[in-house]
C-alpha atoms as a PDB file:
ATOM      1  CA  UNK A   1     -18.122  19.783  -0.848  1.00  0.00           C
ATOM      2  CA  UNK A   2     -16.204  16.779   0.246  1.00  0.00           C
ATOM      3  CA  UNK A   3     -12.949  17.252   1.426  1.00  0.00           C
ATOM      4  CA  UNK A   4     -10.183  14.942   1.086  1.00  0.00           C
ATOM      5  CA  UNK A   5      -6.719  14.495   2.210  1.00  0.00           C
ATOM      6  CA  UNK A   6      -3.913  12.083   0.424  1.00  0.00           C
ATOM      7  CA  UNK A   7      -0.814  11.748   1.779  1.00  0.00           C
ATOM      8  CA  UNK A   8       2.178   9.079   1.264  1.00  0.00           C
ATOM      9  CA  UNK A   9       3.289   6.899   3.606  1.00  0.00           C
ATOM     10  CA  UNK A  10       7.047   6.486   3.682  1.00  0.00           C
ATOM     11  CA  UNK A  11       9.016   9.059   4.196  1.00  0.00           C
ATOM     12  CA  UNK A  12       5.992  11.388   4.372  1.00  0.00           C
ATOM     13  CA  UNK A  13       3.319  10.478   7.064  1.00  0.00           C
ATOM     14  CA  UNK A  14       5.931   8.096   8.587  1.00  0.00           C
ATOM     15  CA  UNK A  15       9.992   8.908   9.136  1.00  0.00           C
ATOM     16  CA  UNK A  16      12.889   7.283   8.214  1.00  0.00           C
ATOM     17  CA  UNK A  17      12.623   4.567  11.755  1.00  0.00           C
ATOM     18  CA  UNK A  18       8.412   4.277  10.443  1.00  0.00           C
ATOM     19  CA  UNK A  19       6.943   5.860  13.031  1.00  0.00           C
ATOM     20  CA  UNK A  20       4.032   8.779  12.865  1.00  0.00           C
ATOM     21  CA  UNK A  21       4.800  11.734  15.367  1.00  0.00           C
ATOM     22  CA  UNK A  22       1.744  11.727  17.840  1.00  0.00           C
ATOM     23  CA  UNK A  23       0.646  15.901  16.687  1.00  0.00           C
ATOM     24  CA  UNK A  24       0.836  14.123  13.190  1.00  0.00           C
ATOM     25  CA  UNK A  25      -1.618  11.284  14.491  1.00  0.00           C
ATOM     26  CA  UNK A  26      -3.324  13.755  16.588  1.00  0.00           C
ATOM     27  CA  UNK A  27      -3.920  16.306  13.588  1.00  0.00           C
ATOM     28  CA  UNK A  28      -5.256  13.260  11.285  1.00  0.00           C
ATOM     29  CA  UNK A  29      -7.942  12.387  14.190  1.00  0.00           C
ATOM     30  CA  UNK A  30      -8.990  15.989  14.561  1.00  0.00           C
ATOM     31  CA  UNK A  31      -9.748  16.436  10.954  1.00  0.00           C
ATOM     32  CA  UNK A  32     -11.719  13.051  10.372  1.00  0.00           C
ATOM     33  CA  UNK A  33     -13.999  13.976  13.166  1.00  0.00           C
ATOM     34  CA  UNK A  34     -14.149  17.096  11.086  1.00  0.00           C
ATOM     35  CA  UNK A  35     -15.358  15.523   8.353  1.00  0.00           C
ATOM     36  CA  UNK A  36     -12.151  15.363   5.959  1.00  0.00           C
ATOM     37  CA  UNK A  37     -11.848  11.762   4.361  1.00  0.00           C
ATOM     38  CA  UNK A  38      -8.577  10.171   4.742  1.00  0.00           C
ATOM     39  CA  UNK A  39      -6.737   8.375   1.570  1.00  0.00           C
ATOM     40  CA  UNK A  40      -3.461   7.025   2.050  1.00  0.00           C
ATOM     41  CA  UNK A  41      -1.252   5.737  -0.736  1.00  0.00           C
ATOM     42  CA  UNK A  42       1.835   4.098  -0.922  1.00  0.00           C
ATOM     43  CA  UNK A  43       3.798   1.043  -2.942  1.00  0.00           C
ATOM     44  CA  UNK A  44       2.432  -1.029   0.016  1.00  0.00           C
ATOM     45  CA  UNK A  45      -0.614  -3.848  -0.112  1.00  0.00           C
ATOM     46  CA  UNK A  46      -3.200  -3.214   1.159  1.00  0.00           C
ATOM     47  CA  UNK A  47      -2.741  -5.585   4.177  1.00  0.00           C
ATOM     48  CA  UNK A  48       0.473  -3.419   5.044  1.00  0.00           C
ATOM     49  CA  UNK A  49      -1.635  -0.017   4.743  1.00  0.00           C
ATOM     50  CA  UNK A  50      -4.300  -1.452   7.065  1.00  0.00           C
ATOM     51  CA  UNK A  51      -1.568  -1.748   9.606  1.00  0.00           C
ATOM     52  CA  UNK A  52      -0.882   2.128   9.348  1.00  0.00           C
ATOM     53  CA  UNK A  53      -4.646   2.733   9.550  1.00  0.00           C
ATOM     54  CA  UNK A  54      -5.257   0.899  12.430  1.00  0.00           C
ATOM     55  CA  UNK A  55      -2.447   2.774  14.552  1.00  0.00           C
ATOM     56  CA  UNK A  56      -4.326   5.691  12.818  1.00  0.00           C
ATOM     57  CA  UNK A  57      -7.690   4.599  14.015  1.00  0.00           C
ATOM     58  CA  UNK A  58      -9.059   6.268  11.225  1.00  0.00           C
ATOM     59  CA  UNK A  59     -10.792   4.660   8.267  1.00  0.00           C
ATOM     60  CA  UNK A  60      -8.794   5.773   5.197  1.00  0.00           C
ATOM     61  CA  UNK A  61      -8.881   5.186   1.225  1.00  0.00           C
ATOM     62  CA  UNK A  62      -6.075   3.483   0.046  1.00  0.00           C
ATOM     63  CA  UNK A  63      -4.375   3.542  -3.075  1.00  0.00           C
ATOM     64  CA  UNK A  64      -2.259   0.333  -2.939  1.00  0.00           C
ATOM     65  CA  UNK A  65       0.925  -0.876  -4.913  1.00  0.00           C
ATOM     66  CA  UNK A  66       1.472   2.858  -6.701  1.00  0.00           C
ATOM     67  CA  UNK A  67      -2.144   2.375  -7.568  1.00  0.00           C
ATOM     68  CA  UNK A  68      -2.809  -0.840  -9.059  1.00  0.00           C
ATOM     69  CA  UNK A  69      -5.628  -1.158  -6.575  1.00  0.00           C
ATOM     70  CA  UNK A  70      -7.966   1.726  -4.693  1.00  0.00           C
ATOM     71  CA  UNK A  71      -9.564   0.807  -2.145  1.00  0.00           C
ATOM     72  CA  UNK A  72     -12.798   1.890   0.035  1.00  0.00           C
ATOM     73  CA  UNK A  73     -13.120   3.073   3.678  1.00  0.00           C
ATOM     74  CA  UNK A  74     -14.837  -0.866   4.320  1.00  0.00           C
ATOM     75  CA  UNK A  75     -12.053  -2.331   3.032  1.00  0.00           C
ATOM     76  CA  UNK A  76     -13.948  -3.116  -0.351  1.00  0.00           C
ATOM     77  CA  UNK A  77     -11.995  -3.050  -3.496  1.00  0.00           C
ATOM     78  CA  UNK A  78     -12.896  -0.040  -6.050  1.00  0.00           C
ATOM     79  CA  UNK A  79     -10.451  -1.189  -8.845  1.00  0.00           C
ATOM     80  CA  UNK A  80      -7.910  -3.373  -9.215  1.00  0.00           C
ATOM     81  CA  UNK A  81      -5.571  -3.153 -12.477  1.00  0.00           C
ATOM     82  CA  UNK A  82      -3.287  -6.671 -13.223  1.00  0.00           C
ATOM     83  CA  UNK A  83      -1.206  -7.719 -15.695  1.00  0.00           C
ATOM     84  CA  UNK A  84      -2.850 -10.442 -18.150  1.00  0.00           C
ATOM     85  CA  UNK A  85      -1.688 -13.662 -16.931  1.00  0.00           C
ATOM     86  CA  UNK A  86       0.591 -14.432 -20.202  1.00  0.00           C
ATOM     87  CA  UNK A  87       2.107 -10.976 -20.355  1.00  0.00           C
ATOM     88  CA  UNK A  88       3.159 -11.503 -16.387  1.00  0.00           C
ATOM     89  CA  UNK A  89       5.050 -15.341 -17.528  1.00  0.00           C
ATOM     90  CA  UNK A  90       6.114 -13.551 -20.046  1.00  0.00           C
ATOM     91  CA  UNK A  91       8.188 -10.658 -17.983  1.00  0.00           C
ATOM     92  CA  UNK A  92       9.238 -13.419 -15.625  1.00  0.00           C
ATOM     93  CA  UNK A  93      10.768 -15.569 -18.410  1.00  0.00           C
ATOM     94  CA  UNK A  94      12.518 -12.406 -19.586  1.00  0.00           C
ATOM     95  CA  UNK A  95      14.128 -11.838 -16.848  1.00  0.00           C
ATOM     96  CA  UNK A  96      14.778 -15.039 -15.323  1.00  0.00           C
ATOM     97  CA  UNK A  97      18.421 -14.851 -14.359  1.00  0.00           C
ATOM     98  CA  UNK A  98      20.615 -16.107 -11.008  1.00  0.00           C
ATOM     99  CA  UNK A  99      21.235 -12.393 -10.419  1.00  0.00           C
ATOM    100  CA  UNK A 100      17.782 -10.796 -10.417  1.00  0.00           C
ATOM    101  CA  UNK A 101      14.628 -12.117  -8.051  1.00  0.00           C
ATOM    102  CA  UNK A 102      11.312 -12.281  -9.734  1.00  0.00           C
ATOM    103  CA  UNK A 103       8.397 -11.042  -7.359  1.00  0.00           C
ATOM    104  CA  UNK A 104       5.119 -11.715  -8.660  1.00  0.00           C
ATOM    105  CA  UNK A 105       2.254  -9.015  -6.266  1.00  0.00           C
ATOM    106  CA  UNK A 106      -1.200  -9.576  -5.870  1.00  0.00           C
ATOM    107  CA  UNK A 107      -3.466  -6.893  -4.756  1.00  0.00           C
ATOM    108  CA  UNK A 108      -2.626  -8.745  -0.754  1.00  0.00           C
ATOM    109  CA  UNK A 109       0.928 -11.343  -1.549  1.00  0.00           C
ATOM    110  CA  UNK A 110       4.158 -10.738  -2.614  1.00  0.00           C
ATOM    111  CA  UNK A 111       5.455 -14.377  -4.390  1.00  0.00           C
ATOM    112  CA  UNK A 112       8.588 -15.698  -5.301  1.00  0.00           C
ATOM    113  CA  UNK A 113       9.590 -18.694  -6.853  1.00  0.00           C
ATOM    114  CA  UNK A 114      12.827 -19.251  -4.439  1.00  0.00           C
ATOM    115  CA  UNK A 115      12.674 -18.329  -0.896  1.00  0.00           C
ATOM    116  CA  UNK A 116      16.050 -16.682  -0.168  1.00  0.00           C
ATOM    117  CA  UNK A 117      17.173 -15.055   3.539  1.00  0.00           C
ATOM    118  CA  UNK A 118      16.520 -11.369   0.994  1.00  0.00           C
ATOM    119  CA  UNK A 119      13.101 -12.500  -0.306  1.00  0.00           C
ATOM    120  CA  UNK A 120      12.038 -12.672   3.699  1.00  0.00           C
ATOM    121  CA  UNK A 121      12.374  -9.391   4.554  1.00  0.00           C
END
């Protein structure tokens, strides 16, 4: 039987200042060398997942961007679910307006069509 463990990322595995406590990173070690599989999901791309894997040192699943995309220990995509390209220029042309920011997300890029100082962070 394979075991797995999930877990969130923010506000769950990490606190409010995103940071893992060491016994959690320490616990998360112990049971991969145990042979439990690590999956960790979040809202986050991939790219920002690796990030907590690697401070991990663990190689995880990910479910990426509230599952849109799963992705493989290697790094190798299992599925990826988009939007057809005319339904997404269609949402953006909906709500186009001066007081809403359109962010368009790939399975690795956020993209906007105006940079603004809130679009950087």
């Amino acid at each position: 039987m394979v075991k797995l463990f999930v877990t969130d990322i923010d506000g769950t595995l990490m606190d409010s200042n995103k940071q893992i406590q060491g016994e959690d990173i320490t616990a998360i070690r112990q049971a991969h060398r145990q042979g439990v599989r690590m999956c960790l999901a979040s809202g986050r791309m991939y790219e920002e997942i690796k990030v907590v894997m690697d401070v991990l040192e663990v190689p995880c699943y990910a479910i990426c961007q509230n599952g849109a995309t799963l992705v493989d220990c290697s790094g190798t995509v299992i599925v990826s679910n988009t939007f057809r390209s005319d339904l997404t220029l269609s949402v953006q042309h909906v709500t186009s307006s001066d007081d809403l920011v359109t962010v368009i997300c790939s399975a690795d890029a956020n993209y906007v069509r105006v940079r603004t100082p809130e679009t950087n962070h």
